[in-house]
PDB file of N, CA and C in Angstrom:
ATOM      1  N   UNK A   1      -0.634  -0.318  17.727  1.00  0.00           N
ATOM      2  CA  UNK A   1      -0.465   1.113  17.836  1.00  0.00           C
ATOM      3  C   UNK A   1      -1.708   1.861  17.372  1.00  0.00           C
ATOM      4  N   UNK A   2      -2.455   1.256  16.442  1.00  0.00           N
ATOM      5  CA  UNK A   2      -3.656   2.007  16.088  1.00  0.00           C
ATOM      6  C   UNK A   2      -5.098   1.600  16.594  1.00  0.00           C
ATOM      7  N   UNK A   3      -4.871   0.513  17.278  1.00  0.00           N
ATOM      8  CA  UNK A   3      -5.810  -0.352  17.496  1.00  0.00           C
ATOM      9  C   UNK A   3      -6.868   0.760  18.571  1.00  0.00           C
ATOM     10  N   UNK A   4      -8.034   1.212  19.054  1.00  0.00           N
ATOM     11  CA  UNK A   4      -8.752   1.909  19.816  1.00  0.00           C
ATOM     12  C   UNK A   4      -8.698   1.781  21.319  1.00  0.00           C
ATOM     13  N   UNK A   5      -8.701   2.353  21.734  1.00  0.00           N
ATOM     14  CA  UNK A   5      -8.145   2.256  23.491  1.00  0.00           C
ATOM     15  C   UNK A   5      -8.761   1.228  24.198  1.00  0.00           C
ATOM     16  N   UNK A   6     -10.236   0.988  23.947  1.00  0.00           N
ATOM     17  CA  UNK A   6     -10.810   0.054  24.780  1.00  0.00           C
ATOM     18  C   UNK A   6     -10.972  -0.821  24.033  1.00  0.00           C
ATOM     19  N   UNK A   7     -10.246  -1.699  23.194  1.00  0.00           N
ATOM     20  CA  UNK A   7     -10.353  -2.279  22.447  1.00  0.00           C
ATOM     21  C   UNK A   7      -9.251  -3.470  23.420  1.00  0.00           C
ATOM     22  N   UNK A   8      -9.444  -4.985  22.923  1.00  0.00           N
ATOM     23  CA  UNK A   8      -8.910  -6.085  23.408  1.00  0.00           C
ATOM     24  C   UNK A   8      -7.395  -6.019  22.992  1.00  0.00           C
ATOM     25  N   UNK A   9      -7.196  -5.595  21.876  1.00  0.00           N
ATOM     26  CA  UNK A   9      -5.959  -5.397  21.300  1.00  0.00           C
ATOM     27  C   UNK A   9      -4.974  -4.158  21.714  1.00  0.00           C
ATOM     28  N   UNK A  10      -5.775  -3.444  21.995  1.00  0.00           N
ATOM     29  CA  UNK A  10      -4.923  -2.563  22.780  1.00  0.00           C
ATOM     30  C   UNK A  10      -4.729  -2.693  24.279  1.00  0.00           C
ATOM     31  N   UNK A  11      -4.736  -3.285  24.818  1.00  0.00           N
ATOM     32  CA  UNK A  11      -4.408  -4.313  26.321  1.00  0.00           C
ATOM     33  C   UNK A  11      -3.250  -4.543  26.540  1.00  0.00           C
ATOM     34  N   UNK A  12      -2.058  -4.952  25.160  1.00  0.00           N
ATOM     35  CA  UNK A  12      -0.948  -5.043  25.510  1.00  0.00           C
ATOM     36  C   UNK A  12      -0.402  -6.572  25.415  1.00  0.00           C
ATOM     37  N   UNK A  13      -2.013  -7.170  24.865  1.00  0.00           N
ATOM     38  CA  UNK A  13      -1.927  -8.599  24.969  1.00  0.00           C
ATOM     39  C   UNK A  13      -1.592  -9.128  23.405  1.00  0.00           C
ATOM     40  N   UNK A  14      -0.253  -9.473  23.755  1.00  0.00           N
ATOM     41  CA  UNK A  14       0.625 -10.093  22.097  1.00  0.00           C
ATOM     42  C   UNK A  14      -0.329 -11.347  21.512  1.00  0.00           C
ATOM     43  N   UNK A  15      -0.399 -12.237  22.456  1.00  0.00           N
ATOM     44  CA  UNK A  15      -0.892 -13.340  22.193  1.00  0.00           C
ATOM     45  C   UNK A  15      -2.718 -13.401  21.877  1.00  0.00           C
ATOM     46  N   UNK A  16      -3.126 -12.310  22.232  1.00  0.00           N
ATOM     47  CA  UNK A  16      -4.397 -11.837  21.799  1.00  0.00           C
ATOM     48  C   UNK A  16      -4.418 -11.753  20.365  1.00  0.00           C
ATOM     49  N   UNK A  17      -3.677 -10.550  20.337  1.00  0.00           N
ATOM     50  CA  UNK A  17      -3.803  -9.681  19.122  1.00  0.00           C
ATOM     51  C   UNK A  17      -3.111 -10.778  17.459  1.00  0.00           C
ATOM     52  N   UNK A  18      -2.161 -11.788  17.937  1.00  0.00           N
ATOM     53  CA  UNK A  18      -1.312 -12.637  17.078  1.00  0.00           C
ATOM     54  C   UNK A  18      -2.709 -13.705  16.772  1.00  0.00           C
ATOM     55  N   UNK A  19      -4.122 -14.250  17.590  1.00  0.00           N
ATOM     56  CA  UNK A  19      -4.740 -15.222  17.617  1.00  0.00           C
ATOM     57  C   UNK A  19      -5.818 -13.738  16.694  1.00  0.00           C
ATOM     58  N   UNK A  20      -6.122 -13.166  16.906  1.00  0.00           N
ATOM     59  CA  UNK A  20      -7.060 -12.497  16.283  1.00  0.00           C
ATOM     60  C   UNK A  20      -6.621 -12.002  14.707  1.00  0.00           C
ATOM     61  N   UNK A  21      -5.577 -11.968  14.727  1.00  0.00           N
ATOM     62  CA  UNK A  21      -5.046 -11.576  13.127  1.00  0.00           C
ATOM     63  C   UNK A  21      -4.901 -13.268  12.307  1.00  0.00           C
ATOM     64  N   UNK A  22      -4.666 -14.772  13.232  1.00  0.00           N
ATOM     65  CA  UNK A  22      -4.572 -15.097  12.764  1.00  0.00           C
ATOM     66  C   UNK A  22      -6.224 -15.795  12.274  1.00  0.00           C
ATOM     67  N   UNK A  23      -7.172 -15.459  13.099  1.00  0.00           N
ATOM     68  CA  UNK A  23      -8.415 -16.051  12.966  1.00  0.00           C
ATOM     69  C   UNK A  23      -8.998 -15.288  11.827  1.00  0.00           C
ATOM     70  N   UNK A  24      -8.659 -13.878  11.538  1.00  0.00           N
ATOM     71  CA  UNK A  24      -9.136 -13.007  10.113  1.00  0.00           C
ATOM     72  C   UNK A  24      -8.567 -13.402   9.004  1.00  0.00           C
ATOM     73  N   UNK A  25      -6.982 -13.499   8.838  1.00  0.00           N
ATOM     74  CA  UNK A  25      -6.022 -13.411   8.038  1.00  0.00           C
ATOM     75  C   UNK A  25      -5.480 -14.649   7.643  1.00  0.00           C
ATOM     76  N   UNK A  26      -5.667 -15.637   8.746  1.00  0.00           N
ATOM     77  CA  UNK A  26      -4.711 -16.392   8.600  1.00  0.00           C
ATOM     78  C   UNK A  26      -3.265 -16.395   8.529  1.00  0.00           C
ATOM     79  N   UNK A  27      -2.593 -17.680   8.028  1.00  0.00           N
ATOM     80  CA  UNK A  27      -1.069 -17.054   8.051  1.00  0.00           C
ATOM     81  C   UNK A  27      -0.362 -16.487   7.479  1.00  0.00           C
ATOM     82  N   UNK A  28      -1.095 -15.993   6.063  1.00  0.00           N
ATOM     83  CA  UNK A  28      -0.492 -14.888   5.386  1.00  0.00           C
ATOM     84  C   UNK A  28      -0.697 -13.369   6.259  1.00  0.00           C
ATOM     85  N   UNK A  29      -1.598 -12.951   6.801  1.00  0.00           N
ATOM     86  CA  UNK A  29      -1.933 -12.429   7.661  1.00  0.00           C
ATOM     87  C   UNK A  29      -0.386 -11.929   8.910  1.00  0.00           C
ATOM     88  N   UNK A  30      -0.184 -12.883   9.105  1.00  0.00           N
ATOM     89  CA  UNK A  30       0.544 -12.968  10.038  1.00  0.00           C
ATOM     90  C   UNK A  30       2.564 -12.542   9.599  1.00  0.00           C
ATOM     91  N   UNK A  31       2.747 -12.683   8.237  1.00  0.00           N
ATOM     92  CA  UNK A  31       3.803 -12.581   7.997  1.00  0.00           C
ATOM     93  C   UNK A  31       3.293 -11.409   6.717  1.00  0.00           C
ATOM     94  N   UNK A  32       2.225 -10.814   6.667  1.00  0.00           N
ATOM     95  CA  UNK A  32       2.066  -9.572   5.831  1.00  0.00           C
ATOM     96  C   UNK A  32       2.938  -8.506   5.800  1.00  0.00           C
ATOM     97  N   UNK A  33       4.233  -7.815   5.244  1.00  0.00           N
ATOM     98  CA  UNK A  33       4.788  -6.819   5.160  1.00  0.00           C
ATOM     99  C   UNK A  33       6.201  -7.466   5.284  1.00  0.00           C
ATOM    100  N   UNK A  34       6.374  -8.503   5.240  1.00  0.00           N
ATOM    101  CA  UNK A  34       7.911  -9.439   5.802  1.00  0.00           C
ATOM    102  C   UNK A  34       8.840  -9.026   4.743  1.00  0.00           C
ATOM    103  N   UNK A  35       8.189  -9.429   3.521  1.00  0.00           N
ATOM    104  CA  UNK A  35       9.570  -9.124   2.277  1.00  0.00           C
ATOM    105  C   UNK A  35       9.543  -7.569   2.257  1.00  0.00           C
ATOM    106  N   UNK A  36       8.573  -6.532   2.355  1.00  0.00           N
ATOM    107  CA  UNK A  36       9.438  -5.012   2.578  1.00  0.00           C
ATOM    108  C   UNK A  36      10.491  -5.278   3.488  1.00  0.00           C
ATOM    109  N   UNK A  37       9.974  -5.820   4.466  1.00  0.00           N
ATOM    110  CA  UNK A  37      11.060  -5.438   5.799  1.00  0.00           C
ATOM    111  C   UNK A  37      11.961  -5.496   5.701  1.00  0.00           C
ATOM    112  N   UNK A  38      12.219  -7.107   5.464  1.00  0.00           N
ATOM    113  CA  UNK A  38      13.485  -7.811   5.031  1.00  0.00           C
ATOM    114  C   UNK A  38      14.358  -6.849   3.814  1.00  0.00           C
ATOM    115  N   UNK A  39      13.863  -6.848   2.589  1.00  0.00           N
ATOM    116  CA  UNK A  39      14.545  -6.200   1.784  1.00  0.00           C
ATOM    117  C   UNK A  39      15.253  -4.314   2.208  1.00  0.00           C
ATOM    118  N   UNK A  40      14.806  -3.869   2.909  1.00  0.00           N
ATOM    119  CA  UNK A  40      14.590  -2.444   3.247  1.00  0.00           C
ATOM    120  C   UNK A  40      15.615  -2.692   4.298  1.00  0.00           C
ATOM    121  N   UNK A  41      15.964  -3.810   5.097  1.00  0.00           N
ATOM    122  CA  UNK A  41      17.013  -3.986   5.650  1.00  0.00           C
ATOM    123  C   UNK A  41      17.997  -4.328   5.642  1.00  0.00           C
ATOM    124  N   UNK A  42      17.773  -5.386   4.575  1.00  0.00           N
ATOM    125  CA  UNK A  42      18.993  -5.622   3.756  1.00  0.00           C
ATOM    126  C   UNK A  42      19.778  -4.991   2.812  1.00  0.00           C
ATOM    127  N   UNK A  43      19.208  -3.788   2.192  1.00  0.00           N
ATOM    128  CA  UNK A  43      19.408  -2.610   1.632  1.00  0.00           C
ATOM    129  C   UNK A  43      20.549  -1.980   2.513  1.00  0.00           C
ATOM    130  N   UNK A  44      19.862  -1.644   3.429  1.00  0.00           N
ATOM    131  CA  UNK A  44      20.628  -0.536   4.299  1.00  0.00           C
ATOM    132  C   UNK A  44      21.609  -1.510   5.466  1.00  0.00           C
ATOM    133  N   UNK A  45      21.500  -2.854   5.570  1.00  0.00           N
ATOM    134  CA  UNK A  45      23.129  -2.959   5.704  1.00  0.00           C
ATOM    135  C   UNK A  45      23.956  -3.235   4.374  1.00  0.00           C
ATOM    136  N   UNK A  46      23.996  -3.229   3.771  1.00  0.00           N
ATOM    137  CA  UNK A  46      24.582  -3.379   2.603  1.00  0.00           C
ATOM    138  C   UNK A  46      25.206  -1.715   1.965  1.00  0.00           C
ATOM    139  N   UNK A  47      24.598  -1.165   2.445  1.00  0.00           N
ATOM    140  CA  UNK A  47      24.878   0.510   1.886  1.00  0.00           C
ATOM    141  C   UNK A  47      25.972   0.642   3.838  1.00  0.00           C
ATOM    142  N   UNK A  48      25.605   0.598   4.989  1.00  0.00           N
ATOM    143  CA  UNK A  48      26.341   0.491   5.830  1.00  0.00           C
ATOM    144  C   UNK A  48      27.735  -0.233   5.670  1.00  0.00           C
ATOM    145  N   UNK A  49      27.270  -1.313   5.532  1.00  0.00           N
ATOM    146  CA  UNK A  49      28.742  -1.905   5.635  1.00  0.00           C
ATOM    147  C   UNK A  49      29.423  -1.792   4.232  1.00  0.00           C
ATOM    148  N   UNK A  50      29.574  -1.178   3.325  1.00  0.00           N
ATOM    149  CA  UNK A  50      29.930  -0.406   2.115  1.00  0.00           C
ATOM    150  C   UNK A  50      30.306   0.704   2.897  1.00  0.00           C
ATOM    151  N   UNK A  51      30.330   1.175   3.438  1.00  0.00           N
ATOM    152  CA  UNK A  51      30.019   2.624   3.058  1.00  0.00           C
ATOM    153  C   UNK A  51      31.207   2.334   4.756  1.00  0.00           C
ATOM    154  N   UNK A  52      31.107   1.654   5.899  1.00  0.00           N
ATOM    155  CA  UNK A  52      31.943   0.920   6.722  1.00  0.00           C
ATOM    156  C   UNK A  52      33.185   0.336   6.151  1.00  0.00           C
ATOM    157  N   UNK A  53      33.553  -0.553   4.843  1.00  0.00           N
ATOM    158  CA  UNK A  53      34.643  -0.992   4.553  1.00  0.00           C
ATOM    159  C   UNK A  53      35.539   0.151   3.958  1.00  0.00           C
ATOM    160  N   UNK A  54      34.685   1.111   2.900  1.00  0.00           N
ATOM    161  CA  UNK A  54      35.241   2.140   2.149  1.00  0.00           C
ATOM    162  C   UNK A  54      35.944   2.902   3.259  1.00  0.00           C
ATOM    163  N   UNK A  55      35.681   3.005   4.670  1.00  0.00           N
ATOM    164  CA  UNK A  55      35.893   4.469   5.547  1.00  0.00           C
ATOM    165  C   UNK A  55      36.884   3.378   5.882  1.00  0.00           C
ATOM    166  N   UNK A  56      37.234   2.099   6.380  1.00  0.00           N
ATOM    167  CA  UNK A  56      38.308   1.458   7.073  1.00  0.00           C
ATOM    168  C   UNK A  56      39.128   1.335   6.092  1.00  0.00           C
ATOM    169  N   UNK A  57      39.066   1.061   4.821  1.00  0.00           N
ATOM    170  CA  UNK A  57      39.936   1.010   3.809  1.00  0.00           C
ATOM    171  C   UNK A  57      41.055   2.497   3.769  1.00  0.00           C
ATOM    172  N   UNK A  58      40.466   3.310   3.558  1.00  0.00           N
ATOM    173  CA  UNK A  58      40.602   4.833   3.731  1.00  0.00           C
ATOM    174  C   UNK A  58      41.476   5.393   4.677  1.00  0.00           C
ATOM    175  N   UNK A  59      41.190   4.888   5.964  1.00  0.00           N
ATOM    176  CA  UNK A  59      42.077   5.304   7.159  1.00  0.00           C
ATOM    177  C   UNK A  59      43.142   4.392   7.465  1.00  0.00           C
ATOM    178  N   UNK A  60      43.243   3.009   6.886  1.00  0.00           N
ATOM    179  CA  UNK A  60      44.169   2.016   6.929  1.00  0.00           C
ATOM    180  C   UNK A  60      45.441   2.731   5.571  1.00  0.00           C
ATOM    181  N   UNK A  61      44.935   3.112   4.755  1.00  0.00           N
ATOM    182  CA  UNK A  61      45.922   4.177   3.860  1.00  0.00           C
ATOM    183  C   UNK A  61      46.319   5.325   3.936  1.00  0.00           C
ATOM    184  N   UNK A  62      45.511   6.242   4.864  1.00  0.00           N
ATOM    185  CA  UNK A  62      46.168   7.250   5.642  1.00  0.00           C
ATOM    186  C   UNK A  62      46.843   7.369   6.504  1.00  0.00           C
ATOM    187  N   UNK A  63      46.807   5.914   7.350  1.00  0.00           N
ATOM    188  CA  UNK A  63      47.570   5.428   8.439  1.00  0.00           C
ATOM    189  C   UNK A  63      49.161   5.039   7.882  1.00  0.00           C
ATOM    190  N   UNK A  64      49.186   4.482   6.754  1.00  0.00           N
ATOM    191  CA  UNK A  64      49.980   4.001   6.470  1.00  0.00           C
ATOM    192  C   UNK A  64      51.474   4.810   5.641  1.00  0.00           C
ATOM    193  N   UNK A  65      50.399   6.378   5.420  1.00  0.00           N
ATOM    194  CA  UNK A  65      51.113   7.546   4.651  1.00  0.00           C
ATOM    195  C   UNK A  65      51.795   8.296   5.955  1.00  0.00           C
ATOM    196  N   UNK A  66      51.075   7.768   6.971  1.00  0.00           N
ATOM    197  CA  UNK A  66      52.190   8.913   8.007  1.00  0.00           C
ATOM    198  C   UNK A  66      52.898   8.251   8.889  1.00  0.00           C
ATOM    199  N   UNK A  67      53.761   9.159   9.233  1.00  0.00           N
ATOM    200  CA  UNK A  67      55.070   8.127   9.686  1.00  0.00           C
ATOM    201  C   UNK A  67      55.233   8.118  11.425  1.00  0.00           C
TER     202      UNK A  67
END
């Protein structure tokens, strides 16, 4: 996304751009930013499906108050 227009990487070419990060970086390189991700997603299903059981819990007892 930031890469410069006439640039090789901005071509669109995955397998370019994955061989060039890994020839700088190597394979840390390559999995750089993984544990934000992961955690930041796992966060927010965890607050979802909380926040999903509490609302089914909720309407399964309101359901159950009317006749």
């Amino acid at each position: 996304m930031l890469a410069k227009a006439s640039s090789s990487t901005a071509s669109g070419d995955v397998l370019s751009a994955l061989h060039g990060v890994w020839r700088t970086q190597g394979l840390s390189g390559l999995f750089a930013g993984v544990f934000p991700r992961v955690a930041a997603i796992s966060l927010g299903g965890f607050i979802f499906l909380g926040a999903y059981d509490q609302t089914h819990s909720l309407l399964l007892e309101l359901g159950k108050e009317s006749p």
